[in-house]
C-alpha atoms as a PDB file:
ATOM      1  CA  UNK A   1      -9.634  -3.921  34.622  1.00  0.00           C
ATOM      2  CA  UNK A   2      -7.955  -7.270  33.705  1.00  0.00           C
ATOM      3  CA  UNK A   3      -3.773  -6.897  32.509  1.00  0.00           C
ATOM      4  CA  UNK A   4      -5.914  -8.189  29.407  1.00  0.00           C
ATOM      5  CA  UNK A   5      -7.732  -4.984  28.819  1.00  0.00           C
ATOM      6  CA  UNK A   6      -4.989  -3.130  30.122  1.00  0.00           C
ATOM      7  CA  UNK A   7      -2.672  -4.439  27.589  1.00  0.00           C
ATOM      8  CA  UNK A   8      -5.390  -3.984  25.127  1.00  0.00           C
ATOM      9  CA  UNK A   9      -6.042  -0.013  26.179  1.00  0.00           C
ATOM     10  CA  UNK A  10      -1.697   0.485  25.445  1.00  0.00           C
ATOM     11  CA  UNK A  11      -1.763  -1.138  22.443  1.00  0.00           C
ATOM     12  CA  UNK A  12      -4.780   0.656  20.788  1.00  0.00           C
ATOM     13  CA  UNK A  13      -2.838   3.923  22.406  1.00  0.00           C
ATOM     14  CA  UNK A  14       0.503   2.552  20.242  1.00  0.00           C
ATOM     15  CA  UNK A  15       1.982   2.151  23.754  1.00  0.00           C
ATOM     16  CA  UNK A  16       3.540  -0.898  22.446  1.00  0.00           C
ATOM     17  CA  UNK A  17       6.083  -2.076  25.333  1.00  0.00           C
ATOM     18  CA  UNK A  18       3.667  -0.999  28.085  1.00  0.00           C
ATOM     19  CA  UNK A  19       1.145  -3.531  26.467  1.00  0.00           C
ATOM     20  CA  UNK A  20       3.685  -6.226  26.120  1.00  0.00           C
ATOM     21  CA  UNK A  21       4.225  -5.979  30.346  1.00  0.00           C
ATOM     22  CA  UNK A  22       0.498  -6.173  30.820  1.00  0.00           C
ATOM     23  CA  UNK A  23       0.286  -9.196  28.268  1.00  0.00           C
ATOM     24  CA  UNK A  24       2.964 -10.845  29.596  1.00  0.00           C
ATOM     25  CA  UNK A  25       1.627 -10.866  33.284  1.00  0.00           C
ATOM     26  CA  UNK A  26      -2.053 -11.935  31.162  1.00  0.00           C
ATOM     27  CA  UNK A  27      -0.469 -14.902  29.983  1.00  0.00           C
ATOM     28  CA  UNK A  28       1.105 -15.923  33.450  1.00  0.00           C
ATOM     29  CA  UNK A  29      -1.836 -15.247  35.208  1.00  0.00           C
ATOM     30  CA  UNK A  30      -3.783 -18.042  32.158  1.00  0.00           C
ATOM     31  CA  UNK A  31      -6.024 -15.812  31.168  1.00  0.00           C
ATOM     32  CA  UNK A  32      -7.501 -14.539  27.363  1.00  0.00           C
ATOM     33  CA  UNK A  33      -3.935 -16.774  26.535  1.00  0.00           C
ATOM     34  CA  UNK A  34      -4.549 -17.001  22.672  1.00  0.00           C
ATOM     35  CA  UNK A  35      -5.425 -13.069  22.686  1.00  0.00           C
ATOM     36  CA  UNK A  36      -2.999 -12.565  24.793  1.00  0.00           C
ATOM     37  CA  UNK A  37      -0.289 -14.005  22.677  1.00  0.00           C
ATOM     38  CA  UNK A  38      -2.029 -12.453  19.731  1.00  0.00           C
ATOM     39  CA  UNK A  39      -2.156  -8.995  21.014  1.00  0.00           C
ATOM     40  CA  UNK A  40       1.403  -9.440  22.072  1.00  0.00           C
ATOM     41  CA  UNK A  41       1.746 -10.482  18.293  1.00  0.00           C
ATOM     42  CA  UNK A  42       0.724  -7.175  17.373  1.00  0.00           C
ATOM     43  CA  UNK A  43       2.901  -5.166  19.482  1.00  0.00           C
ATOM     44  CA  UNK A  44       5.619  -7.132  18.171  1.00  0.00           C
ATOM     45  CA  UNK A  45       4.756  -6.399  14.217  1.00  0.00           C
ATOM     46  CA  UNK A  46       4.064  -2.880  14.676  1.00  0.00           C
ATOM     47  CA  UNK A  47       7.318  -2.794  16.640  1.00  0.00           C
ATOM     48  CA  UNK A  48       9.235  -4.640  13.693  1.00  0.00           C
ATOM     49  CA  UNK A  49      10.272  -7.297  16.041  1.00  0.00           C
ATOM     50  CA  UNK A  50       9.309 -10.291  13.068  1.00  0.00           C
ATOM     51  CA  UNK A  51      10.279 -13.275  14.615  1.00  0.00           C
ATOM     52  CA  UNK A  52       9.208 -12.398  17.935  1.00  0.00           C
ATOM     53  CA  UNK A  53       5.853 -11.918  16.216  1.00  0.00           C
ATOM     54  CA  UNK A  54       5.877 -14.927  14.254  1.00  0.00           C
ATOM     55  CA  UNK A  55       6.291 -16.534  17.237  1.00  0.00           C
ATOM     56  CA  UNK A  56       3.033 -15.146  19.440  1.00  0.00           C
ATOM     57  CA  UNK A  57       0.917 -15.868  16.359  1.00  0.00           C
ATOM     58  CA  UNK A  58       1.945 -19.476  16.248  1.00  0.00           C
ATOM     59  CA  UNK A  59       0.814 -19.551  19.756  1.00  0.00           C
ATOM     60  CA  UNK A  60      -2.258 -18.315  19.530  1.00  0.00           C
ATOM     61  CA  UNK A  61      -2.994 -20.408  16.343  1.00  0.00           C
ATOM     62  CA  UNK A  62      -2.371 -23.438  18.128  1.00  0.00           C
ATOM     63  CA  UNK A  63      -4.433 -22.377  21.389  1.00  0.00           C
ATOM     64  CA  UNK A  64      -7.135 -21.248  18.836  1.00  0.00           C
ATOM     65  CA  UNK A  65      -6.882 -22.106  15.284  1.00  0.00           C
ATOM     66  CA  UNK A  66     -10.201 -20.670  14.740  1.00  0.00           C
ATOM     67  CA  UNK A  67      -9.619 -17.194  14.364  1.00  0.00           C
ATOM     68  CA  UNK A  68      -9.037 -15.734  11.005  1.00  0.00           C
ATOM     69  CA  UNK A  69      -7.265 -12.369  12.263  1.00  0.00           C
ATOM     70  CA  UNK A  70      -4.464 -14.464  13.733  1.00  0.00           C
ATOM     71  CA  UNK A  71      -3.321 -16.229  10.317  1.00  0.00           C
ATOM     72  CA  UNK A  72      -3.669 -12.909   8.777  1.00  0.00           C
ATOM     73  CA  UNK A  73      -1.728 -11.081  10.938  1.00  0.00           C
ATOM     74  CA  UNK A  74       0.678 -13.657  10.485  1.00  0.00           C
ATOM     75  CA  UNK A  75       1.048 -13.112   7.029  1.00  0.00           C
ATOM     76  CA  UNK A  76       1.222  -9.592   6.868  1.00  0.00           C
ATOM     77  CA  UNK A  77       4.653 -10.533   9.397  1.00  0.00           C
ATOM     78  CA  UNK A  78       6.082 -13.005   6.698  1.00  0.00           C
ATOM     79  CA  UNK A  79       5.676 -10.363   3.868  1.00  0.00           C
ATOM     80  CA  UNK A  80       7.265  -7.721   5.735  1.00  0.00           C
ATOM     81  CA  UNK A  81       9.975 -10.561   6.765  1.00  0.00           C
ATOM     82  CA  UNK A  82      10.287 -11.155   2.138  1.00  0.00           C
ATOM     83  CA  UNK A  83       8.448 -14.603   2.986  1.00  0.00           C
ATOM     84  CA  UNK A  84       5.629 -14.077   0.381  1.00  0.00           C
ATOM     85  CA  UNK A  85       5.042 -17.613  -0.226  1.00  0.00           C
ATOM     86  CA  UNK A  86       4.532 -18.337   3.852  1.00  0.00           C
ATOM     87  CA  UNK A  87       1.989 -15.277   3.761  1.00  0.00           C
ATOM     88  CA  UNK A  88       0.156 -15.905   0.552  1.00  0.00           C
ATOM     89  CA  UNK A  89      -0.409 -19.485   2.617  1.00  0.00           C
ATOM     90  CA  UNK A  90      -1.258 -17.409   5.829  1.00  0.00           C
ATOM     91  CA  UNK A  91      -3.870 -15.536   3.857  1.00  0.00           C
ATOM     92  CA  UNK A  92      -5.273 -18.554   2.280  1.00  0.00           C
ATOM     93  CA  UNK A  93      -5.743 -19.940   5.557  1.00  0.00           C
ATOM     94  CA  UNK A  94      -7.301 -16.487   7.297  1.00  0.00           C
ATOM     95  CA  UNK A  95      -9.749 -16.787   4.071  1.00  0.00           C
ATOM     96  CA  UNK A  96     -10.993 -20.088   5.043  1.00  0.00           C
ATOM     97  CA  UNK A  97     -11.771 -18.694   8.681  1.00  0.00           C
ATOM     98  CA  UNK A  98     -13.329 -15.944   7.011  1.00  0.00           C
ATOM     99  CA  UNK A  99     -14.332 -16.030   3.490  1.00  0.00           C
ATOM    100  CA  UNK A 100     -16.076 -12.413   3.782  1.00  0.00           C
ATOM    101  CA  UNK A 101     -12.235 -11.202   5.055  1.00  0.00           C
ATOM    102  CA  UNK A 102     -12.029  -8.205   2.436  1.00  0.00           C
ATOM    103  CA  UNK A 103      -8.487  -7.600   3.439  1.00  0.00           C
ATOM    104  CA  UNK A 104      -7.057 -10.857   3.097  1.00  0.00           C
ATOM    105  CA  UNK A 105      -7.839 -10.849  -0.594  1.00  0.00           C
ATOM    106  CA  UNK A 106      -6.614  -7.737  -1.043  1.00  0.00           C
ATOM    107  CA  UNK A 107      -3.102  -8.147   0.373  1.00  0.00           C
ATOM    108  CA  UNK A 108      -3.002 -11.966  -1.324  1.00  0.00           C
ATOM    109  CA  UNK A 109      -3.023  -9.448  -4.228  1.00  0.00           C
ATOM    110  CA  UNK A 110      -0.694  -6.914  -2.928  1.00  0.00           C
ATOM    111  CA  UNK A 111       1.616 -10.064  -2.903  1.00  0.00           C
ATOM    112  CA  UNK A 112       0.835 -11.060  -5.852  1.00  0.00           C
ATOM    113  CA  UNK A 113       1.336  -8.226  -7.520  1.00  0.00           C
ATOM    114  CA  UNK A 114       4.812  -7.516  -6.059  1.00  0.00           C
ATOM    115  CA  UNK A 115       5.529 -10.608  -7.778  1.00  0.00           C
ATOM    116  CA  UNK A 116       4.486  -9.762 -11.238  1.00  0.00           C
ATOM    117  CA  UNK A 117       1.274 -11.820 -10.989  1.00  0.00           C
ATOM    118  CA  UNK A 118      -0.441  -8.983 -12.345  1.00  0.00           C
ATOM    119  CA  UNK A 119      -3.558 -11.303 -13.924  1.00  0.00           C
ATOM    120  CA  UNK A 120      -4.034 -13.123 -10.591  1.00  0.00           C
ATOM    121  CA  UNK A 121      -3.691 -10.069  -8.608  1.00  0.00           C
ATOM    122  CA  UNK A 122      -6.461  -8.758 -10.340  1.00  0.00           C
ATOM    123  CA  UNK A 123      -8.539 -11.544  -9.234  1.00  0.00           C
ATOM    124  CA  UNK A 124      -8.275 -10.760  -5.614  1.00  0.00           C
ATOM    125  CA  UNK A 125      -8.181  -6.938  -6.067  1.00  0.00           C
ATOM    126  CA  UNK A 126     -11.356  -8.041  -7.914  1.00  0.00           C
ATOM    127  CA  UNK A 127     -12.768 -10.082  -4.812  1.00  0.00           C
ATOM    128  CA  UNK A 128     -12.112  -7.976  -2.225  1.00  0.00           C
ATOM    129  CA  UNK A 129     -14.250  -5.109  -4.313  1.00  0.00           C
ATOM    130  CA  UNK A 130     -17.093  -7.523  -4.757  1.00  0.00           C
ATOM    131  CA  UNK A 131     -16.673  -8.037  -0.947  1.00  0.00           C
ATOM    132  CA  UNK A 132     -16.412  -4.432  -0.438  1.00  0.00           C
ATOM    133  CA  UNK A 133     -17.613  -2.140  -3.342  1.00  0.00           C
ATOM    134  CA  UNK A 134     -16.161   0.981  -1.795  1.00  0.00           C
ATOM    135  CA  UNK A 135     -12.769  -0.831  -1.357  1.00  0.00           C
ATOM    136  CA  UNK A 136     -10.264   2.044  -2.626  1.00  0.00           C
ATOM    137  CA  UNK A 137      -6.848   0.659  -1.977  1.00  0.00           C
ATOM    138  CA  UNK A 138      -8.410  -2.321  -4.295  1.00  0.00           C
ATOM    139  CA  UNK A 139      -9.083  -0.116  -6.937  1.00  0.00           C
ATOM    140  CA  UNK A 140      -6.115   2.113  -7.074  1.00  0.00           C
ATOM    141  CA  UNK A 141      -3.882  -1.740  -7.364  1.00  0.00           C
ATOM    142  CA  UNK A 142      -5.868  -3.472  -9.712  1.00  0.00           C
ATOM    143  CA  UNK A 143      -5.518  -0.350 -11.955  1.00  0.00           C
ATOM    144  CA  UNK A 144      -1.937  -0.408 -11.733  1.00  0.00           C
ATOM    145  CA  UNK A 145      -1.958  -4.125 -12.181  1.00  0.00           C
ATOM    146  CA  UNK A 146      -3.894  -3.472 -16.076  1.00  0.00           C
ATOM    147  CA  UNK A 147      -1.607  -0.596 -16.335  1.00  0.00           C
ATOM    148  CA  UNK A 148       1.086  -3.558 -16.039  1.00  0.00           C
ATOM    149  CA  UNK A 149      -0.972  -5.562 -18.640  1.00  0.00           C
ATOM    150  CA  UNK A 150      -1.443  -2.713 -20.742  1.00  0.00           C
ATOM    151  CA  UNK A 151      -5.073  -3.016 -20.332  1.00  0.00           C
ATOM    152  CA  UNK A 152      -5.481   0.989 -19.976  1.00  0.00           C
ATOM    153  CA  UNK A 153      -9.008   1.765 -20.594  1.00  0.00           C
ATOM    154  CA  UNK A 154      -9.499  -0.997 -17.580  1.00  0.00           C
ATOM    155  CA  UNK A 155      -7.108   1.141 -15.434  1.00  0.00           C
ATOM    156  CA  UNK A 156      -8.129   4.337 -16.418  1.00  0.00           C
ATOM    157  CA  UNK A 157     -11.833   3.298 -15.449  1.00  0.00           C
ATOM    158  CA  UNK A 158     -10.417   2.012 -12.380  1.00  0.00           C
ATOM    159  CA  UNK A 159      -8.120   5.354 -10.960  1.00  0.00           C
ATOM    160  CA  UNK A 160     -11.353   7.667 -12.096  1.00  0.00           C
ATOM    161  CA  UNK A 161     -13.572   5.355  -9.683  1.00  0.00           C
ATOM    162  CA  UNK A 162     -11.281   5.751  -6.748  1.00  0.00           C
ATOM    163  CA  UNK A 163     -10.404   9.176  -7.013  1.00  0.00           C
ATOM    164  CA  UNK A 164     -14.313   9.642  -7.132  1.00  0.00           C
ATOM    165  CA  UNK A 165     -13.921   7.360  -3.825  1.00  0.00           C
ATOM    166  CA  UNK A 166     -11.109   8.909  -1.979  1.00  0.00           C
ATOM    167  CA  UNK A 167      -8.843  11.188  -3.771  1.00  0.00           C
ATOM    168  CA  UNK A 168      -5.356  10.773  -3.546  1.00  0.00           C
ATOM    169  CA  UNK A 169      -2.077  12.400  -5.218  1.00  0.00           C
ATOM    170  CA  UNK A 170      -0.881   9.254  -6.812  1.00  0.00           C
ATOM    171  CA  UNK A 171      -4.512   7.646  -7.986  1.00  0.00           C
ATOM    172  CA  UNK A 172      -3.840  11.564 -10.070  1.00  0.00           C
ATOM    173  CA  UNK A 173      -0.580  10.898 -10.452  1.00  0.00           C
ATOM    174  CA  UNK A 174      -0.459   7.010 -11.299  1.00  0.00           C
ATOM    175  CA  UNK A 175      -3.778   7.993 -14.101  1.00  0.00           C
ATOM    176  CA  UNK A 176      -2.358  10.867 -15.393  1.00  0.00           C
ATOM    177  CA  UNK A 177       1.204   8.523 -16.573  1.00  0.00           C
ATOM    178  CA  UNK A 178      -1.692   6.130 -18.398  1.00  0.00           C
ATOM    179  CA  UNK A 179      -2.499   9.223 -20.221  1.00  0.00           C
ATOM    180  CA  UNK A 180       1.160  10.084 -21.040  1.00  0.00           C
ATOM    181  CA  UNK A 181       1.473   6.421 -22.514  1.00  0.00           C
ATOM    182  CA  UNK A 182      -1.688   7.595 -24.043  1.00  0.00           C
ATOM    183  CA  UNK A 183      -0.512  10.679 -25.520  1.00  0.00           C
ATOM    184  CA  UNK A 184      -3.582  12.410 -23.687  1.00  0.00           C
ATOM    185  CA  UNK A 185      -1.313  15.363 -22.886  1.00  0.00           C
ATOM    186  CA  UNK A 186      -3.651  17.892 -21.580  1.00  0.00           C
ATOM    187  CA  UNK A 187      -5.383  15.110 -19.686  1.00  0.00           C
ATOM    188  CA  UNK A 188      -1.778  14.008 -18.073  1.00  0.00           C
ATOM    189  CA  UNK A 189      -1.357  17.554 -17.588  1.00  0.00           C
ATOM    190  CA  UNK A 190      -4.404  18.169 -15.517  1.00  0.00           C
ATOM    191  CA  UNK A 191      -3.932  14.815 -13.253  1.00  0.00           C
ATOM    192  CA  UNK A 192       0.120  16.235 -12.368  1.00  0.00           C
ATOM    193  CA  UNK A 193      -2.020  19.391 -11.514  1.00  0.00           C
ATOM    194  CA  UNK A 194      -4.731  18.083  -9.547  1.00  0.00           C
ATOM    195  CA  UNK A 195      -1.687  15.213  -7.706  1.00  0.00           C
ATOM    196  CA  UNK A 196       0.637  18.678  -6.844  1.00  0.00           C
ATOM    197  CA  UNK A 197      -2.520  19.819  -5.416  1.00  0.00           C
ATOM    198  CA  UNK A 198      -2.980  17.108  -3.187  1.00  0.00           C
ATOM    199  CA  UNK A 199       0.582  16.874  -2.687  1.00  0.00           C
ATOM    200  CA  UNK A 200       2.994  19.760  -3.497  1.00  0.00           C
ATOM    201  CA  UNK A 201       6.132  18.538  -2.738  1.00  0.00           C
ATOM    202  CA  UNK A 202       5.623  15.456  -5.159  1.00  0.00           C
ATOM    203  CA  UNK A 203       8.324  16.301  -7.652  1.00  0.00           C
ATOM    204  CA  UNK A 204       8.466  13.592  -9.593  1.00  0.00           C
ATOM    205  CA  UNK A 205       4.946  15.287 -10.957  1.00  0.00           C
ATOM    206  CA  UNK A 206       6.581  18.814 -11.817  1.00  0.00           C
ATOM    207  CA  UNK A 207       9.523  16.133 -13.300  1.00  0.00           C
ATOM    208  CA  UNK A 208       7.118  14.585 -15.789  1.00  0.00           C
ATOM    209  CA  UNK A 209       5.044  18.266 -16.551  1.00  0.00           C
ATOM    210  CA  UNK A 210       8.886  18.774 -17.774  1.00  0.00           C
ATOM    211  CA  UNK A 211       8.599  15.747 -20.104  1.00  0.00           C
ATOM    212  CA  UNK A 212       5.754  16.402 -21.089  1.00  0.00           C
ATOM    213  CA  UNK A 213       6.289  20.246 -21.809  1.00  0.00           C
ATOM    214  CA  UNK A 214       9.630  19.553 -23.578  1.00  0.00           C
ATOM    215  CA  UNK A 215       7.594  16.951 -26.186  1.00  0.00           C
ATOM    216  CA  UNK A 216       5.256  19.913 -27.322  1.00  0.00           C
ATOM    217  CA  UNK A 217       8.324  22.336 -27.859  1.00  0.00           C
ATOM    218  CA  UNK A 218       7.199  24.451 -25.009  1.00  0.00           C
ATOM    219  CA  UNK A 219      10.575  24.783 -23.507  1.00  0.00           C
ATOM    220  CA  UNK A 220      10.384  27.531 -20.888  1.00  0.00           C
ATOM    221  CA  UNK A 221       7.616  25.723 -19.472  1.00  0.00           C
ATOM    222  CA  UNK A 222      10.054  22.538 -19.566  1.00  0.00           C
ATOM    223  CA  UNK A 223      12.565  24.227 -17.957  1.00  0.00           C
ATOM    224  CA  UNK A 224      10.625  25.546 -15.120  1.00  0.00           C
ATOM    225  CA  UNK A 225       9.039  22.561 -14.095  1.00  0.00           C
ATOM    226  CA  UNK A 226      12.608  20.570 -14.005  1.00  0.00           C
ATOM    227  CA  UNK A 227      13.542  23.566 -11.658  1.00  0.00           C
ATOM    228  CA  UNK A 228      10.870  23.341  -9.758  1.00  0.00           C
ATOM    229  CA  UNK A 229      11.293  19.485  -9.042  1.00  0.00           C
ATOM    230  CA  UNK A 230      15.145  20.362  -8.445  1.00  0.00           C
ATOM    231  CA  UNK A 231      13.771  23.151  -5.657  1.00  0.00           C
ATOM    232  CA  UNK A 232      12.042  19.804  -4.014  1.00  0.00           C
ATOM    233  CA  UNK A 233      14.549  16.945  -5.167  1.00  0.00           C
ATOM    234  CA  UNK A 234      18.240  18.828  -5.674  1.00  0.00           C
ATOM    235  CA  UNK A 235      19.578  15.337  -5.534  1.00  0.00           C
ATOM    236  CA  UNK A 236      17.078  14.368  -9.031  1.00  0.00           C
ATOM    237  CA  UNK A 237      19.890  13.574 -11.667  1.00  0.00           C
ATOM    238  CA  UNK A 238      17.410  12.910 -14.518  1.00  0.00           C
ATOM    239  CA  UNK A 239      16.065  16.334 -14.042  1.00  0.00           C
ATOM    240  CA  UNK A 240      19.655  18.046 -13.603  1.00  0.00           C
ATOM    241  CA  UNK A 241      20.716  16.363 -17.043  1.00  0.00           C
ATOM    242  CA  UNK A 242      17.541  17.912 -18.592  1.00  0.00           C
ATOM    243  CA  UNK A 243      18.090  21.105 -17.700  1.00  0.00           C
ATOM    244  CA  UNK A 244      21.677  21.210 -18.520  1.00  0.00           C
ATOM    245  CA  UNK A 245      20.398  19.696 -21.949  1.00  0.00           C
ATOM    246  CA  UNK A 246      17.916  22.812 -22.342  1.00  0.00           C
ATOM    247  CA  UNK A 247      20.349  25.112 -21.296  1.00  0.00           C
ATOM    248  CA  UNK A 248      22.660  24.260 -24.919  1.00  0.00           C
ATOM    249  CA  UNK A 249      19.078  23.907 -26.738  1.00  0.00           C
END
């Protein structure tokens, strides 16, 4: 087995510095260089180490400026470094390696989106489903992105699809707020139900059950669910102040 493969065999075991060694004799020994430096790359992401990252990417692009991964890669390291215009540009470029590359639309919109873009986002959330109808992740931020636009029958249609996809505590969570701003009460109700499910030690769920149980009048109801988010959060100040409020009520 080549220090290639060996490298390779670390890094898919998250044995990130043991892979770096075996790339690092790889690339002395001239051989798989642009993987080499890509894989090496990797290790360097997943480690956190940006620039060092940044750095193996650029040599593998310019040994290989073919491959759609490596410009990819390198923008998922200058999002994570707050460079979102380098890696919309790195995703751009991965696209026109690979126009079928699912992924890249979808974190062009994750960008996006984390700059307010919601109506663009929505475009590439809306590519990388066409790409990939079963895309989930796609789904559950292109609903949140109409949430943002207000657009809620959009994102209500959208959370139902992926929680028929892949359930998840916040596509019940994230759906059942669109009800709230809805006034769909029981409906809100039943998503923070079916989210705690998923995920029990979600307070801010049990927190909004409070809201929610406080706007009908049904105060002991209101009262236990702030508790109950205080039993998981005792640090939640918006739910201390409610019960303190309930307690003079």
């Amino acid at each position: 087995m080549s220090f290639y493969e060996q490298g390779r065999t670390a890094l898919q075991k998250g044995q990130f510095r043991k892979a770096i060694d075996y790339f690092n004799l790889s690339i002395q020994r001239r051989v798989e260089i642009a993987n080499s430096h890509f894989n090496r790359g990797l290790c360097h992401y997943y480690t956190k180490q940006y620039t060092d990252a940044i750095f193996d990417f650029d040599k593998a692009i310019a040994l290989d400026a073919n491959k759609a991964d490596y410009y990819f890669f390198k923008g998922m390291t200058n999002f994570a470094r707050f460079n979102p215009t380098q890696a919309l540009e790195n995703f751009d470029l991965a696209i026109a390696q690979q126009p079928d590359h699912f992924v890249a639309y979808h974190q062009k919109g994750f960008v996006l989106m984390n700059q307010q873009k919601f109506t663009e986002a929505i475009e590439h959330f809306s590519k990388a489903i066409e790409l990939k109808p079963d895309y989930d992740s796609a789904f559950h931020n292109r609903a949140f992105c109409y949430d943002q636009l207000k657009q809620f029958d959009l994102s209500l249609a959208d959370y139902t699809h992926v929680i028929a996809l892949k359930p998840h505590f916040l596509s019940f969570y994230n759906r059942a707020n669109t009800h709230v701003v809805l006034e769909d009460f029981p409906s809100a109700l039943a998503d923070f139900d079916a989210s705690l499910a998923l995920n029990p030690e979600h307070f801010l769920a049990h927190y909004n059950k409070g809201i929610i149980f406080e706007k009908q009048g049904k105060l002991d109801e209101a009262i236990e669910a702030f508790e109950k988010t205080l039993a998981i959060d005792p640090k939640c100040e918006p739910a201390k102040q409610k019960l303190a409020h309930l307690a003079t009520a």
